[in-house]
N, C-alpha and C. Protein backbone atom coordinates (compact mmCIF):
# COMPACT_ATOMS: atom_id res chain seq x y z
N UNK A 1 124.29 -43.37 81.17
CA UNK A 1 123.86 -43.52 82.54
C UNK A 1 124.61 -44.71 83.13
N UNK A 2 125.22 -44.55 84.42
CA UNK A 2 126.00 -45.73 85.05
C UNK A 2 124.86 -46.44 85.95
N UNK A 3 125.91 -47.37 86.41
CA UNK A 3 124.93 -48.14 86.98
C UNK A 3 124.36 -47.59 88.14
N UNK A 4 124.94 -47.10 89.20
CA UNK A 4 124.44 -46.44 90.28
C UNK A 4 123.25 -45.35 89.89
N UNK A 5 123.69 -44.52 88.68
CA UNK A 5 122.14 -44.00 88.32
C UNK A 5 121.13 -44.89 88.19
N UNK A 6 121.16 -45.75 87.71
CA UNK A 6 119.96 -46.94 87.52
C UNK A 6 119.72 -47.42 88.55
N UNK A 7 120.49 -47.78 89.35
CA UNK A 7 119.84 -48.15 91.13
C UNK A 7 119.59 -47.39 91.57
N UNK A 8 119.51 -46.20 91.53
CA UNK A 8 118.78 -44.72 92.24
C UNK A 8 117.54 -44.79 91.44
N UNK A 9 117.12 -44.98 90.31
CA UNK A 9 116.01 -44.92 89.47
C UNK A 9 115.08 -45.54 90.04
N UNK A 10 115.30 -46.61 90.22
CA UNK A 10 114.73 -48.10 90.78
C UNK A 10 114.57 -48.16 91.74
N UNK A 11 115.49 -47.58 92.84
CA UNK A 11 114.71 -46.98 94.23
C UNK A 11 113.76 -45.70 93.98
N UNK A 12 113.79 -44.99 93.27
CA UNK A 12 112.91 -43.20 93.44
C UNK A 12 111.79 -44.45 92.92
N UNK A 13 111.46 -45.26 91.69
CA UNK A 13 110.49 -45.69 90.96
C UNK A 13 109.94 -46.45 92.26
N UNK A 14 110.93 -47.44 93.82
CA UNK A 14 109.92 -48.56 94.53
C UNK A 14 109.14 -47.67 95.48
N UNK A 15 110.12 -46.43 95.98
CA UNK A 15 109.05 -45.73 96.67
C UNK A 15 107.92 -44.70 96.32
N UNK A 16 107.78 -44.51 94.75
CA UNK A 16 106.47 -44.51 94.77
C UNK A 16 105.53 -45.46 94.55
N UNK A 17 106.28 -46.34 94.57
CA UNK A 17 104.95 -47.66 94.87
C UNK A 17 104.52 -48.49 96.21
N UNK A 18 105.85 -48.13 96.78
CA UNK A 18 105.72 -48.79 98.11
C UNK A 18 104.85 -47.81 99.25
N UNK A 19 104.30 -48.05 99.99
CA UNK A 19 103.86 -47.21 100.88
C UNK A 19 105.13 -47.72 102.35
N UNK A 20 105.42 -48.65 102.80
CA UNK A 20 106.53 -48.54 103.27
C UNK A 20 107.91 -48.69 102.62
N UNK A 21 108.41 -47.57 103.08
CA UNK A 21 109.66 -47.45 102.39
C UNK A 21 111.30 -48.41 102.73
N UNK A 22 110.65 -48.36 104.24
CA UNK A 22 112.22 -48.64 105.34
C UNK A 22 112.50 -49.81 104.46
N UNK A 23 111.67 -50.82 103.88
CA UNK A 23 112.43 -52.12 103.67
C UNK A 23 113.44 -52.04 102.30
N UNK A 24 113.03 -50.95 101.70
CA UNK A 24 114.42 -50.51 100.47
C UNK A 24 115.71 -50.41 101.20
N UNK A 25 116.35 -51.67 100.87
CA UNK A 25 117.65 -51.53 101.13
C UNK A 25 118.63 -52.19 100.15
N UNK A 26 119.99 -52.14 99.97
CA UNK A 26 120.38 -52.44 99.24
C UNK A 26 120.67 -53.86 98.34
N UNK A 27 120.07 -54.74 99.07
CA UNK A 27 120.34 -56.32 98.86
C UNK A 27 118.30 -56.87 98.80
N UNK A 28 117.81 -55.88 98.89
CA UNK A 28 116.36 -56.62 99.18
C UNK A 28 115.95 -57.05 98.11
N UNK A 29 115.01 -58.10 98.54
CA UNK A 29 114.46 -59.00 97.77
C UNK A 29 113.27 -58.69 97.05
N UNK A 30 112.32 -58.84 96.14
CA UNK A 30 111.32 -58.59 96.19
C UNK A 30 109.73 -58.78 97.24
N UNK A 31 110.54 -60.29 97.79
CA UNK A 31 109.82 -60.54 98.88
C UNK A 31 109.88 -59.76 100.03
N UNK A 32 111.57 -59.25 100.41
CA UNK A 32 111.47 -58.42 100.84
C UNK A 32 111.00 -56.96 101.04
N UNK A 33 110.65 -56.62 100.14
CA UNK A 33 109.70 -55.50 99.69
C UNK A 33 107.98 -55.51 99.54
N UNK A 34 107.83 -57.05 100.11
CA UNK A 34 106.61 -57.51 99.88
C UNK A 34 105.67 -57.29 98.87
N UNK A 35 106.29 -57.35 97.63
CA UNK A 35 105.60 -56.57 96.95
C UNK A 35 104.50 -57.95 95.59
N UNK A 36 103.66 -57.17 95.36
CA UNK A 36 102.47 -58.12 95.18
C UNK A 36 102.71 -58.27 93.89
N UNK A 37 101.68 -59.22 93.16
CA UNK A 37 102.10 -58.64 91.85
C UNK A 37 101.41 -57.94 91.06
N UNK A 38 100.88 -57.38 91.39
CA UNK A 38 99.81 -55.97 90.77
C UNK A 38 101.39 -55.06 90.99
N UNK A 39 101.80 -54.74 92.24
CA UNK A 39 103.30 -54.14 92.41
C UNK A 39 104.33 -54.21 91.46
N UNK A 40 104.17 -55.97 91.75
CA UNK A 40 105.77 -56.19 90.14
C UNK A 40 105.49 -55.45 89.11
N UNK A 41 104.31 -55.74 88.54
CA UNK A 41 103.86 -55.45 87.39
C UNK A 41 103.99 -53.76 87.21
N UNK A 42 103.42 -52.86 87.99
CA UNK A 42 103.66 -51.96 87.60
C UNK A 42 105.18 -50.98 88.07
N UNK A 43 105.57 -51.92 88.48
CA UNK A 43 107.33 -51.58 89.21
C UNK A 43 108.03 -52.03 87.23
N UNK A 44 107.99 -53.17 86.63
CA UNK A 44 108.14 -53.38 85.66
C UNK A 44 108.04 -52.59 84.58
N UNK A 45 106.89 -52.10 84.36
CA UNK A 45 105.98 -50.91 84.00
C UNK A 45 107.13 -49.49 84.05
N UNK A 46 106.39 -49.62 84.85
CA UNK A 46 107.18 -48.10 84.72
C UNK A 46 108.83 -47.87 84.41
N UNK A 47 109.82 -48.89 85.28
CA UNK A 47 110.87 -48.91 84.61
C UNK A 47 111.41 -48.99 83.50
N UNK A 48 110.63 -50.23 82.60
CA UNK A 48 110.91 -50.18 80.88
C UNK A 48 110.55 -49.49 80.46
N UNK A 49 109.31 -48.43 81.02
CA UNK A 49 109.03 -47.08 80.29
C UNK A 49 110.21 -45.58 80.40
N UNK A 50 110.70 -45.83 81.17
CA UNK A 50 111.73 -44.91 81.85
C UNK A 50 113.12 -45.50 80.94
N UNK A 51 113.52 -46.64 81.14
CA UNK A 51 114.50 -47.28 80.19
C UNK A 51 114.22 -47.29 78.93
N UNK A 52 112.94 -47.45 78.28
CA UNK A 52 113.01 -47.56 76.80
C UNK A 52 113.25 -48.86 76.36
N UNK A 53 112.31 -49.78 77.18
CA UNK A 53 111.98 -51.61 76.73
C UNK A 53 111.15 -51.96 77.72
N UNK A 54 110.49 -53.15 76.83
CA UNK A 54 109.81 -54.06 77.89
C UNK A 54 110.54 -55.34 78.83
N UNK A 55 110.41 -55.88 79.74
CA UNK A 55 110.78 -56.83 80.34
C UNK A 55 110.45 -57.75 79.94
N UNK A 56 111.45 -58.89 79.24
CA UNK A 56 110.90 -59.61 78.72
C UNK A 56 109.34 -61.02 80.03
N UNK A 57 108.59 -61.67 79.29
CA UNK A 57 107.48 -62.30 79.79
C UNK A 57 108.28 -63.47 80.96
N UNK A 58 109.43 -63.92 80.88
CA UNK A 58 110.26 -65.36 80.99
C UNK A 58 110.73 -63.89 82.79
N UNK A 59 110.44 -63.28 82.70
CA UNK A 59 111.09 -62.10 84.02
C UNK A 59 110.41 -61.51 84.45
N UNK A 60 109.40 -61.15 83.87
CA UNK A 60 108.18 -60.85 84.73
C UNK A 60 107.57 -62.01 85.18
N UNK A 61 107.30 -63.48 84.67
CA UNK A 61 107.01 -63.83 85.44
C UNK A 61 107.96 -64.59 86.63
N UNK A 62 109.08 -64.47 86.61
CA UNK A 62 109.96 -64.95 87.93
C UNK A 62 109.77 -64.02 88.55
N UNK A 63 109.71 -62.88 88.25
CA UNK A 63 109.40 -61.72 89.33
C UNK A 63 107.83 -62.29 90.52
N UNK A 64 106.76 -62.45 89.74
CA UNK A 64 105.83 -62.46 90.59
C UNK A 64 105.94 -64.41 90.92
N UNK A 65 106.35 -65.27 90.47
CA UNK A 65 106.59 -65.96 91.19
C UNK A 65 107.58 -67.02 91.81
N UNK A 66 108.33 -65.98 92.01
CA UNK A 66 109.81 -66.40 93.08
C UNK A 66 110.14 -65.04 93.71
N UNK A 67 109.53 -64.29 94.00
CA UNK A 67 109.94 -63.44 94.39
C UNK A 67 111.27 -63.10 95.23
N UNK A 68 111.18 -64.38 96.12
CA UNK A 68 112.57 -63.75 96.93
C UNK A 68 113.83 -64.88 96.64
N UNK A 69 113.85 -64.34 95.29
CA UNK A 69 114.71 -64.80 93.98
C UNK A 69 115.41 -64.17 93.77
N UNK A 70 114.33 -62.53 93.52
CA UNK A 70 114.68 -61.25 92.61
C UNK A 70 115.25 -60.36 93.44
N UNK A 71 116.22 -59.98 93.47
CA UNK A 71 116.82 -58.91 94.21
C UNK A 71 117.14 -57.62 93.34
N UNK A 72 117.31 -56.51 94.54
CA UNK A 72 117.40 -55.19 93.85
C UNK A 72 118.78 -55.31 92.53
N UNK A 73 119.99 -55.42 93.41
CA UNK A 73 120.85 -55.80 92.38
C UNK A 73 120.87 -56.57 91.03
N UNK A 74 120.30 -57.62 91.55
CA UNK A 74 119.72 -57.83 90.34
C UNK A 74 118.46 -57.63 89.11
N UNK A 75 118.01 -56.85 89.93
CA UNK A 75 116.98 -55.94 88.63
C UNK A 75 117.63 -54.93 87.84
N UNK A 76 118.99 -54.26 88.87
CA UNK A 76 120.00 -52.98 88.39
C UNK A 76 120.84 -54.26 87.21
N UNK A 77 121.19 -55.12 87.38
CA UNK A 77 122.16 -55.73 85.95
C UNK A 77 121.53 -55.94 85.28
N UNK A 78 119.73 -56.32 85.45
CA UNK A 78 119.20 -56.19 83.97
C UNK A 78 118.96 -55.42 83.45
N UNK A 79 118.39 -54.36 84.10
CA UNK A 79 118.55 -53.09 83.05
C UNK A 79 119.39 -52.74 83.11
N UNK A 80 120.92 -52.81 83.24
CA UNK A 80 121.82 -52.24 82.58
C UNK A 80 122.14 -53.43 81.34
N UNK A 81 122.00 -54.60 81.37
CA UNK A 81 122.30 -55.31 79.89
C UNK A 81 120.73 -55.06 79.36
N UNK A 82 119.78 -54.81 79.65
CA UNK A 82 118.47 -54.41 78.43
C UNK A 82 118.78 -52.97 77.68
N UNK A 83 119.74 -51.85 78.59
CA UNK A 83 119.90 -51.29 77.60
C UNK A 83 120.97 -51.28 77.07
N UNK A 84 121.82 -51.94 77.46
CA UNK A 84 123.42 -52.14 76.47
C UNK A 84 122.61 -53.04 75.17
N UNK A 85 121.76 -53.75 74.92
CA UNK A 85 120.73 -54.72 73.76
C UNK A 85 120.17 -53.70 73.17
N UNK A 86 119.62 -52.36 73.78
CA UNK A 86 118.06 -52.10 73.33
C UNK A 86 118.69 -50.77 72.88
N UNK A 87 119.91 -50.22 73.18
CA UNK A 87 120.10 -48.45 72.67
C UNK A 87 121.93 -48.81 72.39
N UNK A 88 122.54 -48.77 71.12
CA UNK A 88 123.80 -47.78 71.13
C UNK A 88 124.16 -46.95 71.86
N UNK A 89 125.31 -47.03 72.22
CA UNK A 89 126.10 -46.19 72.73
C UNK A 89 125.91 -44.88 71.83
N UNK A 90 125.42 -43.49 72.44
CA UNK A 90 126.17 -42.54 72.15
C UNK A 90 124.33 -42.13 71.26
N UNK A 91 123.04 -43.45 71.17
CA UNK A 91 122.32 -42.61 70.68
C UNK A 91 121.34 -41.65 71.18
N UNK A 92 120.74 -41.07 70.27
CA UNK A 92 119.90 -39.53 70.85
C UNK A 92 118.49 -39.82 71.93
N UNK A 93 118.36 -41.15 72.13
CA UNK A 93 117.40 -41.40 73.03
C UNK A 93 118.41 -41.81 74.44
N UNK A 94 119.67 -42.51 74.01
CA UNK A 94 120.23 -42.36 75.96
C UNK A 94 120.57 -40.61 76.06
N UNK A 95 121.10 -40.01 75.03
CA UNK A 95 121.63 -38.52 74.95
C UNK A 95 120.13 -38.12 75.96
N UNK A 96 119.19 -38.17 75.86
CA UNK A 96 117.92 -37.29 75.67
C UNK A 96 118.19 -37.71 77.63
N UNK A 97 118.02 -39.21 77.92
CA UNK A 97 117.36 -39.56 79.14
C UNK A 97 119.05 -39.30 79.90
N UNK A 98 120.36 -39.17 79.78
CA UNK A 98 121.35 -38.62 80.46
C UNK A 98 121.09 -37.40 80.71
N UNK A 99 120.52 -36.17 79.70
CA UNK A 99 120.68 -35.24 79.66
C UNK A 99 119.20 -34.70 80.90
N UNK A 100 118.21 -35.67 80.73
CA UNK A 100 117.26 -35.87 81.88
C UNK A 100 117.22 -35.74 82.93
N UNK A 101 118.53 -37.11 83.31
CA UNK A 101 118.79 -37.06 84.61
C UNK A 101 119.87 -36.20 85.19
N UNK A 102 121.22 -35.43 84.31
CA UNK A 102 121.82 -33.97 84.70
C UNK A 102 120.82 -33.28 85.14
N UNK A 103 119.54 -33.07 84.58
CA UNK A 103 119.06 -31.76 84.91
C UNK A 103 118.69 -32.15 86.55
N UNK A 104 117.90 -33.35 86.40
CA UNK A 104 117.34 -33.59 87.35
C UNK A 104 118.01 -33.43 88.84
N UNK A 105 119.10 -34.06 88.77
CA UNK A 105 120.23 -33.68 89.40
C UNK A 105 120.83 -32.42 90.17
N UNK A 106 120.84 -31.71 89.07
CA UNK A 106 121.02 -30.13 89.33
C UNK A 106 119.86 -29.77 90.04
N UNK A 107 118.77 -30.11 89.80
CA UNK A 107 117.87 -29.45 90.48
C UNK A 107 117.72 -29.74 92.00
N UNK A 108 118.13 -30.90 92.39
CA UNK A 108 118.23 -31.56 93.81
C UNK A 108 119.26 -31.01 94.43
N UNK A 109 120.25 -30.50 93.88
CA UNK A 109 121.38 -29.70 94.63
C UNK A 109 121.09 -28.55 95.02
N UNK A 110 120.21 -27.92 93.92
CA UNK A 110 119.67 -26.33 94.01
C UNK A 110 118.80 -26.57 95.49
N UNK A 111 118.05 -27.62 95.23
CA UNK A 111 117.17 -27.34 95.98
C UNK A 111 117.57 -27.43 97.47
N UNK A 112 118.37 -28.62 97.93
CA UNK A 112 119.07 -29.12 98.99
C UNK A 112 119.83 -27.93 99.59
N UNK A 113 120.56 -26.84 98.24
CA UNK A 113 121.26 -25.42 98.92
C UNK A 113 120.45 -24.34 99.64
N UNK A 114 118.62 -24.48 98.78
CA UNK A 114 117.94 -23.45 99.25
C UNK A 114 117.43 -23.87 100.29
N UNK A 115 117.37 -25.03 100.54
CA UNK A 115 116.88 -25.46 102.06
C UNK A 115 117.56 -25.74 103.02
């Protein structure tokens, strides 16, 4: 998975947490996203579950307090070095979640043609 897949992840993952969406943009902050930390926490959450690690404690908590510290970009370079740490290249759990997001993929095109 490249990096731009992982910043697409991380946006599909803020807007289901966000109820406003408009402030997802590409440079936003967490503050900018106003997001609380019941939010961080399960924005955290769910990503290392989707990636396959936890965030370490020393980042979750700069997340909830510095918020407009944390930027989108920079949540996309940590999970891309948590999983360059946390999975080999080439093993059957990135195989499994690439092969995830092809499908997923395909299916947004299908769908985008039938509509």
């Amino acid at each position: 998975m490249n990096r731009e897949e992982i910043k697409q992840r991380v946006f599909d993952t803020l807007g289901i947490i966000l109820v406003d969406k408009t402030a997802i943009h590409e440079d936003s902050t967490f503050k900018d996203l106003a997001l609380d930390d019941e939010d961080v926490e399960k924005l955290l959450l769910r990503l290392g579950s989707e990636f396959g690690f936890v965030f370490p404690d020393a980042i979750r908590k700069r997340a909830g307090d510095a918020p407009d510290h944390v930027t989108l970009p920079t949540l996309v370079d940590l999970i891309v070095l948590m999983r360059r740490e946390e999975q080999p290249e080439g093993s059957a759990h990135t195989q499994r979640h690439e092969g995830r997001a092809r499908t997923a993929r395909r299916a947004k095109r299908r769908a985008r043609k039938k509509g």
